[in-house]
Protein backbone atom coordinates (compact mmCIF):
# COMPACT_ATOMS: atom_id res chain seq x y z
CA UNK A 1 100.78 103.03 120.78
CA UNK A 2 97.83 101.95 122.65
CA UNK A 3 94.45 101.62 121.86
CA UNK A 4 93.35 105.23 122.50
CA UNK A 5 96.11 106.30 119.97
CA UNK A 6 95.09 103.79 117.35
CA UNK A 7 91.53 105.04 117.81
CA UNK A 8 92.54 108.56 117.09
CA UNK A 9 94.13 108.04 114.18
CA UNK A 10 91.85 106.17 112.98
CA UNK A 11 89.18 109.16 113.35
CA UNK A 12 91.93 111.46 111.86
CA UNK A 13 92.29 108.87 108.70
CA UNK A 14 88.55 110.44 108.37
CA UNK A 15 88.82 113.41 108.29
CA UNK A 16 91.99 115.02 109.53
CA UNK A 17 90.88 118.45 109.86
CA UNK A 18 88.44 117.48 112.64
CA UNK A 19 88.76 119.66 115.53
CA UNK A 20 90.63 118.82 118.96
CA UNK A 21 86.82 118.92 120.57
CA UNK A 22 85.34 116.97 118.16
CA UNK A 23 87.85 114.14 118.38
CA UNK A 24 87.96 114.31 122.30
CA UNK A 25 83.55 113.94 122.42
CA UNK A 26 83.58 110.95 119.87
CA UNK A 27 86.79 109.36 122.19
CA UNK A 28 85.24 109.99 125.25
CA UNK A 29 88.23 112.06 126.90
CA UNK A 30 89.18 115.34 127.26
CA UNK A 31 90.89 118.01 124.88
CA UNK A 32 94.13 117.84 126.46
CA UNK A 33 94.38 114.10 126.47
CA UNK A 34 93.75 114.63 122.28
CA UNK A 35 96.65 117.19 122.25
CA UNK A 36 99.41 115.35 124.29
CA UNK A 37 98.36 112.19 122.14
CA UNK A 38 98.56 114.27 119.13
CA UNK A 39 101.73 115.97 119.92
CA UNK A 40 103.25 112.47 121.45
CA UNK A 41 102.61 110.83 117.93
CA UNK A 42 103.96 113.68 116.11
CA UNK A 43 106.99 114.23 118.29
CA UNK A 44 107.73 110.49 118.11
CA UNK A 45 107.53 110.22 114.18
CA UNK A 46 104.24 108.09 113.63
CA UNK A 47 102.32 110.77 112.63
CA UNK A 48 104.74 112.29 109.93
CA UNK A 49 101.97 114.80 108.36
CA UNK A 50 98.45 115.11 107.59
CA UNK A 51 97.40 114.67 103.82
CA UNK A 52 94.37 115.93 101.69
CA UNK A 53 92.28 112.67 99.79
CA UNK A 54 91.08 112.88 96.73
CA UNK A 55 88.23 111.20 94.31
CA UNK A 56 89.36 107.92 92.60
CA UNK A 57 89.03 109.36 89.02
CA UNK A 58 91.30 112.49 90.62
CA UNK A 59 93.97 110.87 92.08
CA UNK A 60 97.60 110.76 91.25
CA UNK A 61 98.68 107.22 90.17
CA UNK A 62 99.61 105.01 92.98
CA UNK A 63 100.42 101.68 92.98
CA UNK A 64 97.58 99.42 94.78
CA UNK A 65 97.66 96.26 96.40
CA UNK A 66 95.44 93.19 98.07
CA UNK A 67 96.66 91.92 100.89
CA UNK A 68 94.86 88.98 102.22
CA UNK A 69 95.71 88.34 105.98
CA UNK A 70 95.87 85.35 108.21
CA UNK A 71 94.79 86.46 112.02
CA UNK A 72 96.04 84.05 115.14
CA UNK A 73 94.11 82.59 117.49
CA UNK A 74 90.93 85.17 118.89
CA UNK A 75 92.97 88.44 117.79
CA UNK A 76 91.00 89.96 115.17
CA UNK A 77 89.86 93.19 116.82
CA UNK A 78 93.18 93.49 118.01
CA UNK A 79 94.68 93.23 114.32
CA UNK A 80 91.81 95.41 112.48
CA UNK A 81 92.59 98.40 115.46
CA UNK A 82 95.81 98.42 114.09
CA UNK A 83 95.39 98.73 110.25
CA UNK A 84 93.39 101.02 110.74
CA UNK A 85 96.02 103.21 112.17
CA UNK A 86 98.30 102.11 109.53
CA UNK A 87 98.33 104.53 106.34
CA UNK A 88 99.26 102.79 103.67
CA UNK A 89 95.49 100.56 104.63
CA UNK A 90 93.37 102.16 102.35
CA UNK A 91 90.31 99.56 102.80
CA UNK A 92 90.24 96.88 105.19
CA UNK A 93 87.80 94.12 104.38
CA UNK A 94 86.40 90.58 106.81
CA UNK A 95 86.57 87.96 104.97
CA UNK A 96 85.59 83.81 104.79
CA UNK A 97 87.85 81.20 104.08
CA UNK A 98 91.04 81.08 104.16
CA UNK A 99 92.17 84.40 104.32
CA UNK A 100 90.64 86.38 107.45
CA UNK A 101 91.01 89.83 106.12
CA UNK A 102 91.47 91.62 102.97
CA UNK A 103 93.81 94.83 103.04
CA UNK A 104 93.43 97.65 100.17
CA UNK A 105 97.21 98.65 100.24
CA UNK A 106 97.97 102.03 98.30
CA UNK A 107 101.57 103.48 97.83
CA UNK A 108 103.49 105.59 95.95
CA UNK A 109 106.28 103.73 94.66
CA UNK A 110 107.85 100.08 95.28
CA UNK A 111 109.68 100.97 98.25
CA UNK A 112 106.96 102.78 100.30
CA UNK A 113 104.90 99.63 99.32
CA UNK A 114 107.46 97.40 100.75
CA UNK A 115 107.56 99.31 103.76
CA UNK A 116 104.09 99.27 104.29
CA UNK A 117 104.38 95.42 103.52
CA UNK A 118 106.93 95.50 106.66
CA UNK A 119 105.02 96.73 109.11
CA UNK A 120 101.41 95.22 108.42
CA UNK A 121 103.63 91.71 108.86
CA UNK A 122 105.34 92.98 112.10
CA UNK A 123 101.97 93.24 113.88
CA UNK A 124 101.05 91.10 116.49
CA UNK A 125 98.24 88.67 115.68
CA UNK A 126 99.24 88.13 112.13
CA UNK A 127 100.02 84.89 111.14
CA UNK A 128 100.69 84.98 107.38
CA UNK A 129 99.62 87.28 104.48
CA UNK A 130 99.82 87.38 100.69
CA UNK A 131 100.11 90.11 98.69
CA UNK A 132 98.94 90.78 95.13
CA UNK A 133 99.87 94.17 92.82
CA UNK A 134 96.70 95.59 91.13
CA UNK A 135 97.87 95.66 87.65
CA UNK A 136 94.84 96.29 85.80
CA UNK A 137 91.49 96.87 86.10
CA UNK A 138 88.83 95.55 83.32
CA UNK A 139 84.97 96.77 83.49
CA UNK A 140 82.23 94.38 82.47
CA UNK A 141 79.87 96.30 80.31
């Protein structure tokens, strides 16, 4: 995947029902080269469906995690064009100090979670991460 594709998904992690012309103006190329990505990704297995979001206080119970990620060296753009591609990123966050980025991780169960774990720590640029479960969430009045 390049950065063209990595764009693209990112605009279909949007909105996924936007239309072949509307992704090809806001890329800057033309309708075909938004097919034969689309159909490439598809055909290849990265793009294994498209997927309806809902509210917060509607959503099915997932399992959510904070991942706080170390970047190498001058690679951060690099690294954030690729979570955002990545599906299981739900929010991706800059941060100071230690930590260069904060990723909102969402999942289904333990073992889509660990796969998601996999491959956010197989991309290039990362250097180290640590990752926290949200277990429970408690509302100052």
């Amino acid at each position: 995947m390049d950065t063209l594709d990595h764009q693209l998904i990112a605009l279909l992690r949007q909105n996924a029902r936007e239309s072949i012309a509307a992704l090809a103006h806001k890329l800057k190329v033309s309708r075909g080269t938004v097919t034969n990505r689309l159909d490439k990704l598809e055909s290849s297995g990265q793009i294994v469906g498209y997927t309806v979001r809902l509210r917060a206080d509607v959503a099915p119970k997932q399992i959510t995690a904070w991942m706080s990620i170390a970047v190498e060296g001058n690679r951060t753009r690099e690294v954030v064009g690729i979570l955002l591609g990545e599906p299981g990123v739900v929010g991706l966050f800059d941060t100071n100090g230690r930590w260069d980025l904060l990723a909102e991780l969402r999942a289904d169960t333990l073992n889509e979670l660990a796969d998601i774990l996999e491959r956010v720590r197989l991309i290039k640029g990362i250097g180290a991460t640590e990752t926290s479960i949200h277990l429970q969430t408690y509302k100052l009045p």
